[in-house]
N, C-alpha and C. Protein backbone atom coordinates (compact mmCIF):
# COMPACT_ATOMS: atom_id res chain seq x y z
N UNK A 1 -60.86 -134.51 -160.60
CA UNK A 1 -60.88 -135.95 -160.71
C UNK A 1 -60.93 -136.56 -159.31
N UNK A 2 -61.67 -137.89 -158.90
CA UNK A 2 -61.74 -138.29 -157.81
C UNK A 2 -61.27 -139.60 -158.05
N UNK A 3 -60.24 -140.08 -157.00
CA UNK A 3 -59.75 -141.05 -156.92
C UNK A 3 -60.57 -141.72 -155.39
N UNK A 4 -60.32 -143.36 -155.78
CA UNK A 4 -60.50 -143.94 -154.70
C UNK A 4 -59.84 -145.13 -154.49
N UNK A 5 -59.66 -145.28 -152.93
CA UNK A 5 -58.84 -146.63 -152.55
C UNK A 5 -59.33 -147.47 -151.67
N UNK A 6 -59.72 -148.53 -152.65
CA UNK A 6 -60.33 -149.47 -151.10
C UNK A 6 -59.18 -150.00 -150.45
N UNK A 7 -59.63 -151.05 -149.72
CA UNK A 7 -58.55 -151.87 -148.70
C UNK A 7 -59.47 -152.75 -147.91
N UNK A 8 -58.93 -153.37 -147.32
CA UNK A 8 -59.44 -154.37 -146.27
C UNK A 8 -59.80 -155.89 -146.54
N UNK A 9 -59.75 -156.28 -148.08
CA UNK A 9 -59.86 -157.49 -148.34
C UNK A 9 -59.06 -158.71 -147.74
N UNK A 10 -59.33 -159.94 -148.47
CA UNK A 10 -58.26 -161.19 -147.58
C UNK A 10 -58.82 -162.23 -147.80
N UNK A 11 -58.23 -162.94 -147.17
CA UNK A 11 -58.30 -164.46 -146.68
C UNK A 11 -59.31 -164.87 -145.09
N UNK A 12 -60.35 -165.50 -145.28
CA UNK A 12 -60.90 -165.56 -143.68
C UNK A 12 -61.55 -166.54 -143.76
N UNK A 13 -61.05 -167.83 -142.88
CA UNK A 13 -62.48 -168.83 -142.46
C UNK A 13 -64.14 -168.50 -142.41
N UNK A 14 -65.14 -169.31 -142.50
CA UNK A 14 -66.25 -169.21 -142.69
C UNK A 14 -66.28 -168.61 -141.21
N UNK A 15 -67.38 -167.69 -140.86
CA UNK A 15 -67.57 -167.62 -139.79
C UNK A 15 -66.74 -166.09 -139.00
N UNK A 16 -65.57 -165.64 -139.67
CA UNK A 16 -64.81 -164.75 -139.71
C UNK A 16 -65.31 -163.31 -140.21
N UNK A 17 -64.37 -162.05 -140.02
CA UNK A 17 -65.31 -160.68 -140.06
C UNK A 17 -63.76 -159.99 -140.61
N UNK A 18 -64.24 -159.29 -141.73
CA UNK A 18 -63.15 -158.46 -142.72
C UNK A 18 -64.14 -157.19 -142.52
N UNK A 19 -63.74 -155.94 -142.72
CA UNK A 19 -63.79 -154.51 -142.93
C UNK A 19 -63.00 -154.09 -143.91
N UNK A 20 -63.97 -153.48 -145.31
CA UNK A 20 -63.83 -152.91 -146.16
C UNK A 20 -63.65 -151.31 -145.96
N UNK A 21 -63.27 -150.71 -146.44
CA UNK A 21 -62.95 -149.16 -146.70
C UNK A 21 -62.74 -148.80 -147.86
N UNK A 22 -63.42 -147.74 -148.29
CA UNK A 22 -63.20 -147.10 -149.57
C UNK A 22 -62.93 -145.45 -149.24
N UNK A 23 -61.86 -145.02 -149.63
CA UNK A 23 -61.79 -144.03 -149.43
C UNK A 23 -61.03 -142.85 -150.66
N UNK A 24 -62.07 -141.64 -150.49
CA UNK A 24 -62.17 -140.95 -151.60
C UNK A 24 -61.31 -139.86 -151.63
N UNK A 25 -60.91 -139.08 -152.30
CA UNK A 25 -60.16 -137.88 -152.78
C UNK A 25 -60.03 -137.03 -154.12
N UNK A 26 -60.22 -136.07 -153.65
CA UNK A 26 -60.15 -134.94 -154.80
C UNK A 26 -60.74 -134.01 -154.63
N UNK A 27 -61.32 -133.12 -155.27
CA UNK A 27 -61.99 -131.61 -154.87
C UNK A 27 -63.03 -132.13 -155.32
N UNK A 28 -63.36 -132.81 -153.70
CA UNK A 28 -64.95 -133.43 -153.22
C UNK A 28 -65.93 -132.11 -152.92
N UNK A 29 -66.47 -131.83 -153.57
CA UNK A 29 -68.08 -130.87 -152.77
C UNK A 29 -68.68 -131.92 -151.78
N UNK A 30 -69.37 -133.10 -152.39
CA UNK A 30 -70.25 -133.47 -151.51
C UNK A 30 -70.54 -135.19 -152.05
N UNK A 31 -70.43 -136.34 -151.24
CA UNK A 31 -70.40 -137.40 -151.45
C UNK A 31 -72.41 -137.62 -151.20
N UNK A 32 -72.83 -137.88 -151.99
CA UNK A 32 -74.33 -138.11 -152.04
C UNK A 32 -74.47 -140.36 -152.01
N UNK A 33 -74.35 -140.86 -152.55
CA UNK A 33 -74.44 -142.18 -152.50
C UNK A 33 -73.16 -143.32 -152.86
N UNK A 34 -73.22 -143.93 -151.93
CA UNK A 34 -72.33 -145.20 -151.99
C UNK A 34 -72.57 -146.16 -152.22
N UNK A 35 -72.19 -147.03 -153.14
CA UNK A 35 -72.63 -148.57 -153.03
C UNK A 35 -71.20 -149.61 -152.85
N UNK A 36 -71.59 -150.93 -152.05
CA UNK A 36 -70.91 -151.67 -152.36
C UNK A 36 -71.20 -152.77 -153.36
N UNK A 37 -70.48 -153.17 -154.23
CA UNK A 37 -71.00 -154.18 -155.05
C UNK A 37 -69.73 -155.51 -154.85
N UNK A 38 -70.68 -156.26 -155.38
CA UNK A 38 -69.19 -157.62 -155.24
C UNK A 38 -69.59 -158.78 -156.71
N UNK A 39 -68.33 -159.43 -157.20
CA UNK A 39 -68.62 -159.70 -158.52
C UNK A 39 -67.72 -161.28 -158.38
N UNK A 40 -68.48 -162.06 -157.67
CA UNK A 40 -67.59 -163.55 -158.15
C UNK A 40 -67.65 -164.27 -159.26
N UNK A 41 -66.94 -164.95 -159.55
CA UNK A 41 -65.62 -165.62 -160.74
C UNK A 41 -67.53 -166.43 -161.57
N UNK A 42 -67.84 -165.65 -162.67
CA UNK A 42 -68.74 -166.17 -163.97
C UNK A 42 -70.38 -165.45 -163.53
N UNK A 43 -70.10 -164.82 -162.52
CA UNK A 43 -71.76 -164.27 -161.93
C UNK A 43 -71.84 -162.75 -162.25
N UNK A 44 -72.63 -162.19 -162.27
CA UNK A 44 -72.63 -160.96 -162.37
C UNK A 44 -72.85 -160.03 -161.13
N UNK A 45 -72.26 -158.68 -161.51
CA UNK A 45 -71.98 -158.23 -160.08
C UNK A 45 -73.33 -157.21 -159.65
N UNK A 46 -73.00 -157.63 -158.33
CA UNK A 46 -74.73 -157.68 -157.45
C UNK A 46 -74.13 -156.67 -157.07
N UNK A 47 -75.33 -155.55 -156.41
CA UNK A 47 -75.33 -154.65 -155.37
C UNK A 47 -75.47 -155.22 -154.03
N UNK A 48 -74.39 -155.16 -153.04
CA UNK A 48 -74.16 -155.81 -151.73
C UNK A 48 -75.15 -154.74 -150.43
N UNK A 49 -74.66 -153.64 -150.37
CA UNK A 49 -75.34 -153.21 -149.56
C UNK A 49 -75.25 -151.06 -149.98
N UNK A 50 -75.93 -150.48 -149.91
CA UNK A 50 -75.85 -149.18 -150.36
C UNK A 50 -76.27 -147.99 -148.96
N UNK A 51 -75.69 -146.75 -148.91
CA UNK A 51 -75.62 -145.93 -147.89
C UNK A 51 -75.77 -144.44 -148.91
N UNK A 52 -77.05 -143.67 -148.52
CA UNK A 52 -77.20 -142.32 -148.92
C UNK A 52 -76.71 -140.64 -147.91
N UNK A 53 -76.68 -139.96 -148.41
CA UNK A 53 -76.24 -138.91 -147.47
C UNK A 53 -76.69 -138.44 -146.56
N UNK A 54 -77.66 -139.27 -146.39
CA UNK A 54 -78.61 -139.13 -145.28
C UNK A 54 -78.50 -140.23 -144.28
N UNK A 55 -77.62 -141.02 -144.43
CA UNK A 55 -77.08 -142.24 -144.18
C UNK A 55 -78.45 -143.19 -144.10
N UNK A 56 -79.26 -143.22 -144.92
CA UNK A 56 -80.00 -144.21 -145.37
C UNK A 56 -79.40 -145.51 -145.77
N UNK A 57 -80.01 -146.89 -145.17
CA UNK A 57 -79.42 -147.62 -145.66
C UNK A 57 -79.86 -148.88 -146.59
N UNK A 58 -79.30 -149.49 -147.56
CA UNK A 58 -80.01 -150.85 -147.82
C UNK A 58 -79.08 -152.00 -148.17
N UNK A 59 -79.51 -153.23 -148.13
CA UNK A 59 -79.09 -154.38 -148.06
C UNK A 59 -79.17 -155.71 -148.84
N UNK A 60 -78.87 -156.21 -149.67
CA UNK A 60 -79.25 -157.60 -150.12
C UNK A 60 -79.27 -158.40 -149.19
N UNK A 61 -80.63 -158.96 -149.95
CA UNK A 61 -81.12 -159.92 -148.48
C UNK A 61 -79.94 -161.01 -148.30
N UNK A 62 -79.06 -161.30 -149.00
CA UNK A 62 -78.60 -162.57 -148.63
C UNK A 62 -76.99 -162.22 -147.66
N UNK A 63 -77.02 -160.64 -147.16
CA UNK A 63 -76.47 -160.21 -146.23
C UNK A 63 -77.00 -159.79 -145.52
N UNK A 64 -78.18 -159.08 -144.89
CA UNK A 64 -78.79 -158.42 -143.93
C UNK A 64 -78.73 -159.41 -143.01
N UNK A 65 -77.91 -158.35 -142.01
CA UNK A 65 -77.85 -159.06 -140.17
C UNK A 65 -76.65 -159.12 -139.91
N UNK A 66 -75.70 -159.36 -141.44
CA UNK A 66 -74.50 -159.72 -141.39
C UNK A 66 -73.03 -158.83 -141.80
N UNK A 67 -73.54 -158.13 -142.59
CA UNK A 67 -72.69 -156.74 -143.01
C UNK A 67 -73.70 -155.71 -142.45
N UNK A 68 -72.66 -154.21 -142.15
CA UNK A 68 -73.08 -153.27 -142.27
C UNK A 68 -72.06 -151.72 -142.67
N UNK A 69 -73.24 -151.17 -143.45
CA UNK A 69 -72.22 -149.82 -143.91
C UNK A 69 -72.64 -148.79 -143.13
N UNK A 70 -71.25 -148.01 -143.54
CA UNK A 70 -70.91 -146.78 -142.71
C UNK A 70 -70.80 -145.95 -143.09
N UNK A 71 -70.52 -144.41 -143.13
CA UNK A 71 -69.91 -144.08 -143.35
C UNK A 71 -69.25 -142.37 -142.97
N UNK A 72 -68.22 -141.94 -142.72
CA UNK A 72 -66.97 -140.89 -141.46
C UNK A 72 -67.28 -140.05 -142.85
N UNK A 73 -67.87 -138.87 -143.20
CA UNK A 73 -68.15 -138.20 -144.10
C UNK A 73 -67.14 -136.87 -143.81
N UNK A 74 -66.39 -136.67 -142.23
CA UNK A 74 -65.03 -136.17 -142.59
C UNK A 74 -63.88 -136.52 -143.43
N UNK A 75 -63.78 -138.11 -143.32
CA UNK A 75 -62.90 -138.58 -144.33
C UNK A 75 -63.08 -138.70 -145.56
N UNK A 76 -64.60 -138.64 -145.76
CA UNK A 76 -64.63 -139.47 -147.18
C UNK A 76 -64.80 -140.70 -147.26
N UNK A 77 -64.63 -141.74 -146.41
CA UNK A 77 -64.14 -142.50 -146.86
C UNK A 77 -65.88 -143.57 -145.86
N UNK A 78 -66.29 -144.66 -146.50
CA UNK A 78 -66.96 -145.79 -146.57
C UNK A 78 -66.48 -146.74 -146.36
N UNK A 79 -67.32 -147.68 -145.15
CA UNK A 79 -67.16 -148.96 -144.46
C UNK A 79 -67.93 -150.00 -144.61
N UNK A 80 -67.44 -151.32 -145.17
CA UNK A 80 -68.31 -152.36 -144.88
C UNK A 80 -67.58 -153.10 -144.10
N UNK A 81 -68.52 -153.32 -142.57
CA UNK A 81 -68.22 -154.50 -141.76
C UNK A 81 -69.22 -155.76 -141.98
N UNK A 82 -68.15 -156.46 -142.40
CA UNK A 82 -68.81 -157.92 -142.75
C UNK A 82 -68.13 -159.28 -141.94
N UNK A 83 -69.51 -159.25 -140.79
CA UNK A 83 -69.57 -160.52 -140.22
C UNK A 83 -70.09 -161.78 -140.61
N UNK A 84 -70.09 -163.11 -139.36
CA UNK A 84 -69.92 -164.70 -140.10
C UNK A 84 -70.47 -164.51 -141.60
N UNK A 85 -69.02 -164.14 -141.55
CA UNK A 85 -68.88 -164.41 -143.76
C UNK A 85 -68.65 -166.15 -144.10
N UNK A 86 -69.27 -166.59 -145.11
CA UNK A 86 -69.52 -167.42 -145.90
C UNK A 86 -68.73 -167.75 -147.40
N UNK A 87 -68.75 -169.51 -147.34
CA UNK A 87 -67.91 -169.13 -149.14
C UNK A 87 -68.49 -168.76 -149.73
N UNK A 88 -69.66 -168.06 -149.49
CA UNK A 88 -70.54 -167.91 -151.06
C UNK A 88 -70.36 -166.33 -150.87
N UNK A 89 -69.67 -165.47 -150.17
CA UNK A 89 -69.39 -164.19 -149.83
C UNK A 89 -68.07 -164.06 -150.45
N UNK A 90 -67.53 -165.22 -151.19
CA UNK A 90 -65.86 -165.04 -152.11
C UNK A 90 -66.34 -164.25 -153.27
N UNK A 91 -65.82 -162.64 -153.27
CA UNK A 91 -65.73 -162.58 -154.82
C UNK A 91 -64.82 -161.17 -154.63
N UNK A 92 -64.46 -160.04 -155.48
CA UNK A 92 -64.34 -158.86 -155.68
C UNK A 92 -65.41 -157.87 -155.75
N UNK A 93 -64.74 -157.22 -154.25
CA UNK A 93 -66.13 -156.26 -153.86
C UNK A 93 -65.23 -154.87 -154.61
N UNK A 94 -66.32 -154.14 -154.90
CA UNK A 94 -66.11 -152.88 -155.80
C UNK A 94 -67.13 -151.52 -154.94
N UNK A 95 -66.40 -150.19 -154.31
CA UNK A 95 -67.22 -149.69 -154.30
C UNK A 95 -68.09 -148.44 -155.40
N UNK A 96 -68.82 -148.20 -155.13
CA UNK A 96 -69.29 -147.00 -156.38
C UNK A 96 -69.69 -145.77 -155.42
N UNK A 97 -69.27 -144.93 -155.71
CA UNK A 97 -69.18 -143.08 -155.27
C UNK A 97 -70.13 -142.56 -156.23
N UNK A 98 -71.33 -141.62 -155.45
CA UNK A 98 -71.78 -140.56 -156.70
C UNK A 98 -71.77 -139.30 -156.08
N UNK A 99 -71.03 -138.22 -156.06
CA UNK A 99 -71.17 -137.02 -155.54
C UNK A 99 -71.03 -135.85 -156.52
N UNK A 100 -70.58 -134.92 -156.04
CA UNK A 100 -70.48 -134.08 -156.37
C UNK A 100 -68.97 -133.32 -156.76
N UNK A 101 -68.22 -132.78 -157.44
CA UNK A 101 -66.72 -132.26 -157.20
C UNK A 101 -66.68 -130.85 -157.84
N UNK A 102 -66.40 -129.64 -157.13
CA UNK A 102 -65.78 -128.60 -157.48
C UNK A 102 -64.34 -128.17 -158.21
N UNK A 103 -64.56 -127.72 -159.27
CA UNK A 103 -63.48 -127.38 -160.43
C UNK A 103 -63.63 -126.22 -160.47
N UNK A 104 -64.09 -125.72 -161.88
CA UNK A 104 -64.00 -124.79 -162.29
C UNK A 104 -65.55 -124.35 -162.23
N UNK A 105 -66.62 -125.76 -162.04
CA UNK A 105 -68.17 -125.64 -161.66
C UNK A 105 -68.05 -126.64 -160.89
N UNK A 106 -69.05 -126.99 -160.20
CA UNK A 106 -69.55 -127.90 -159.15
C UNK A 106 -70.48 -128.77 -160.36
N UNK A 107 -69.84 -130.37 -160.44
CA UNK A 107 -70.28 -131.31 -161.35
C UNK A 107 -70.12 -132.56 -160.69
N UNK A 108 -71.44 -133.23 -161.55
CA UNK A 108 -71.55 -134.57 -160.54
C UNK A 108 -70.90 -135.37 -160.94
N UNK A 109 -70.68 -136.51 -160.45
CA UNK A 109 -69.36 -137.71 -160.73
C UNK A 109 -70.18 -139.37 -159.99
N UNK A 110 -69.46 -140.07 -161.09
CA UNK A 110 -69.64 -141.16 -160.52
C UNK A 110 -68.50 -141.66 -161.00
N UNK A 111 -67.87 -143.02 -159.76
CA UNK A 111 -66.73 -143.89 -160.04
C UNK A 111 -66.62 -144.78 -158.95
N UNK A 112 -66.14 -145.59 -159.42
CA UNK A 112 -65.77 -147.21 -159.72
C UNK A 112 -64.16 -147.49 -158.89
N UNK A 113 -64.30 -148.05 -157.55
CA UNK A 113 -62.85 -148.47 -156.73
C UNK A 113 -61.94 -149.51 -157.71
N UNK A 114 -60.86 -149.75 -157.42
CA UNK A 114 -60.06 -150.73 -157.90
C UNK A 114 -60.63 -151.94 -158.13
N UNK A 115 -61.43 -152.53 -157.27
CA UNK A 115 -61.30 -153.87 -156.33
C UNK A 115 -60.88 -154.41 -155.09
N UNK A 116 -61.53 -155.12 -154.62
CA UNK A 116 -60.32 -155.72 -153.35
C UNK A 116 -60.74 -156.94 -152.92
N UNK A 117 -60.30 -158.34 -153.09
CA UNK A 117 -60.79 -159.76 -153.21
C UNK A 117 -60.96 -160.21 -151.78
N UNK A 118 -62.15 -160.48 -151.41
CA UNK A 118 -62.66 -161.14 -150.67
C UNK A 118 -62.42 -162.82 -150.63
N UNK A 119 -62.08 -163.68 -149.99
CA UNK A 119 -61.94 -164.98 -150.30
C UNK A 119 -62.26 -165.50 -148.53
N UNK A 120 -63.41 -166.40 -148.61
CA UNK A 120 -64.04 -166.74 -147.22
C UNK A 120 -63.96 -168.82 -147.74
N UNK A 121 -62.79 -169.07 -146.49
CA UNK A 121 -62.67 -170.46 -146.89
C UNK A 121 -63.60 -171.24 -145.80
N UNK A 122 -64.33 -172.60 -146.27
CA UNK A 122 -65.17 -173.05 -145.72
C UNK A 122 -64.30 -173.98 -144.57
């Protein structure tokens, strides 16, 4: 089973820079794709920006220039640095993991972070 924990959400004036982290655990084989997604209050939740194991990257346009992902594939664990953030950047960002995990076979996995609320005051 793979657990994950984001962190880094908050409170930040327009114009301000939060760092997300998601970080993974369990009998990881191999982390293949990340996404960040974010889901504000009646909208549906968008794909924010995505990172492959090749550290390929992509972006919704209505962040490119302004976030960017990372990611320390010793830890496990995935970064979004998100600069002059905006109110329209308020919602619950979620990340998504698809890798791989060794058990009893080597099987692929996908899952879904807690949450962690973003709130960018104008």
């Amino acid at each position: 089973q793979v657990q994950l924990v984001e962190s880094g959400g908050g409170l930040v004036q327009a114009g301000g820079s939060l760092r997300l982290s998601c970080a993974a655990s369990g009998n990881i084989l191999s982390i293949n794709a990340v996404g960040w997604n974010r889901q504000a209050p009646g909208k549906q939740r968008e794909l924010v920006a995505a990172i492959t194991s090749g550290s390929s990257t992509n972006y919704a346009d209505s962040v490119k220039g302004r976030f960017t992902i990372s990611r320390d594939n010793a830890k496990n664990t995935v970064y979004l640095q998100m600069n002059s953030l905006k109110p329209e950047d308020t919602a619950v960002y979620y990340c998504n993991v698809r890798g791989v995990v060794r058990t009893t076979a080597e099987t692929a996995f996908e899952t879904w972070g807690q949450g962690t609320q973003v709130t960018v005051s104008s």
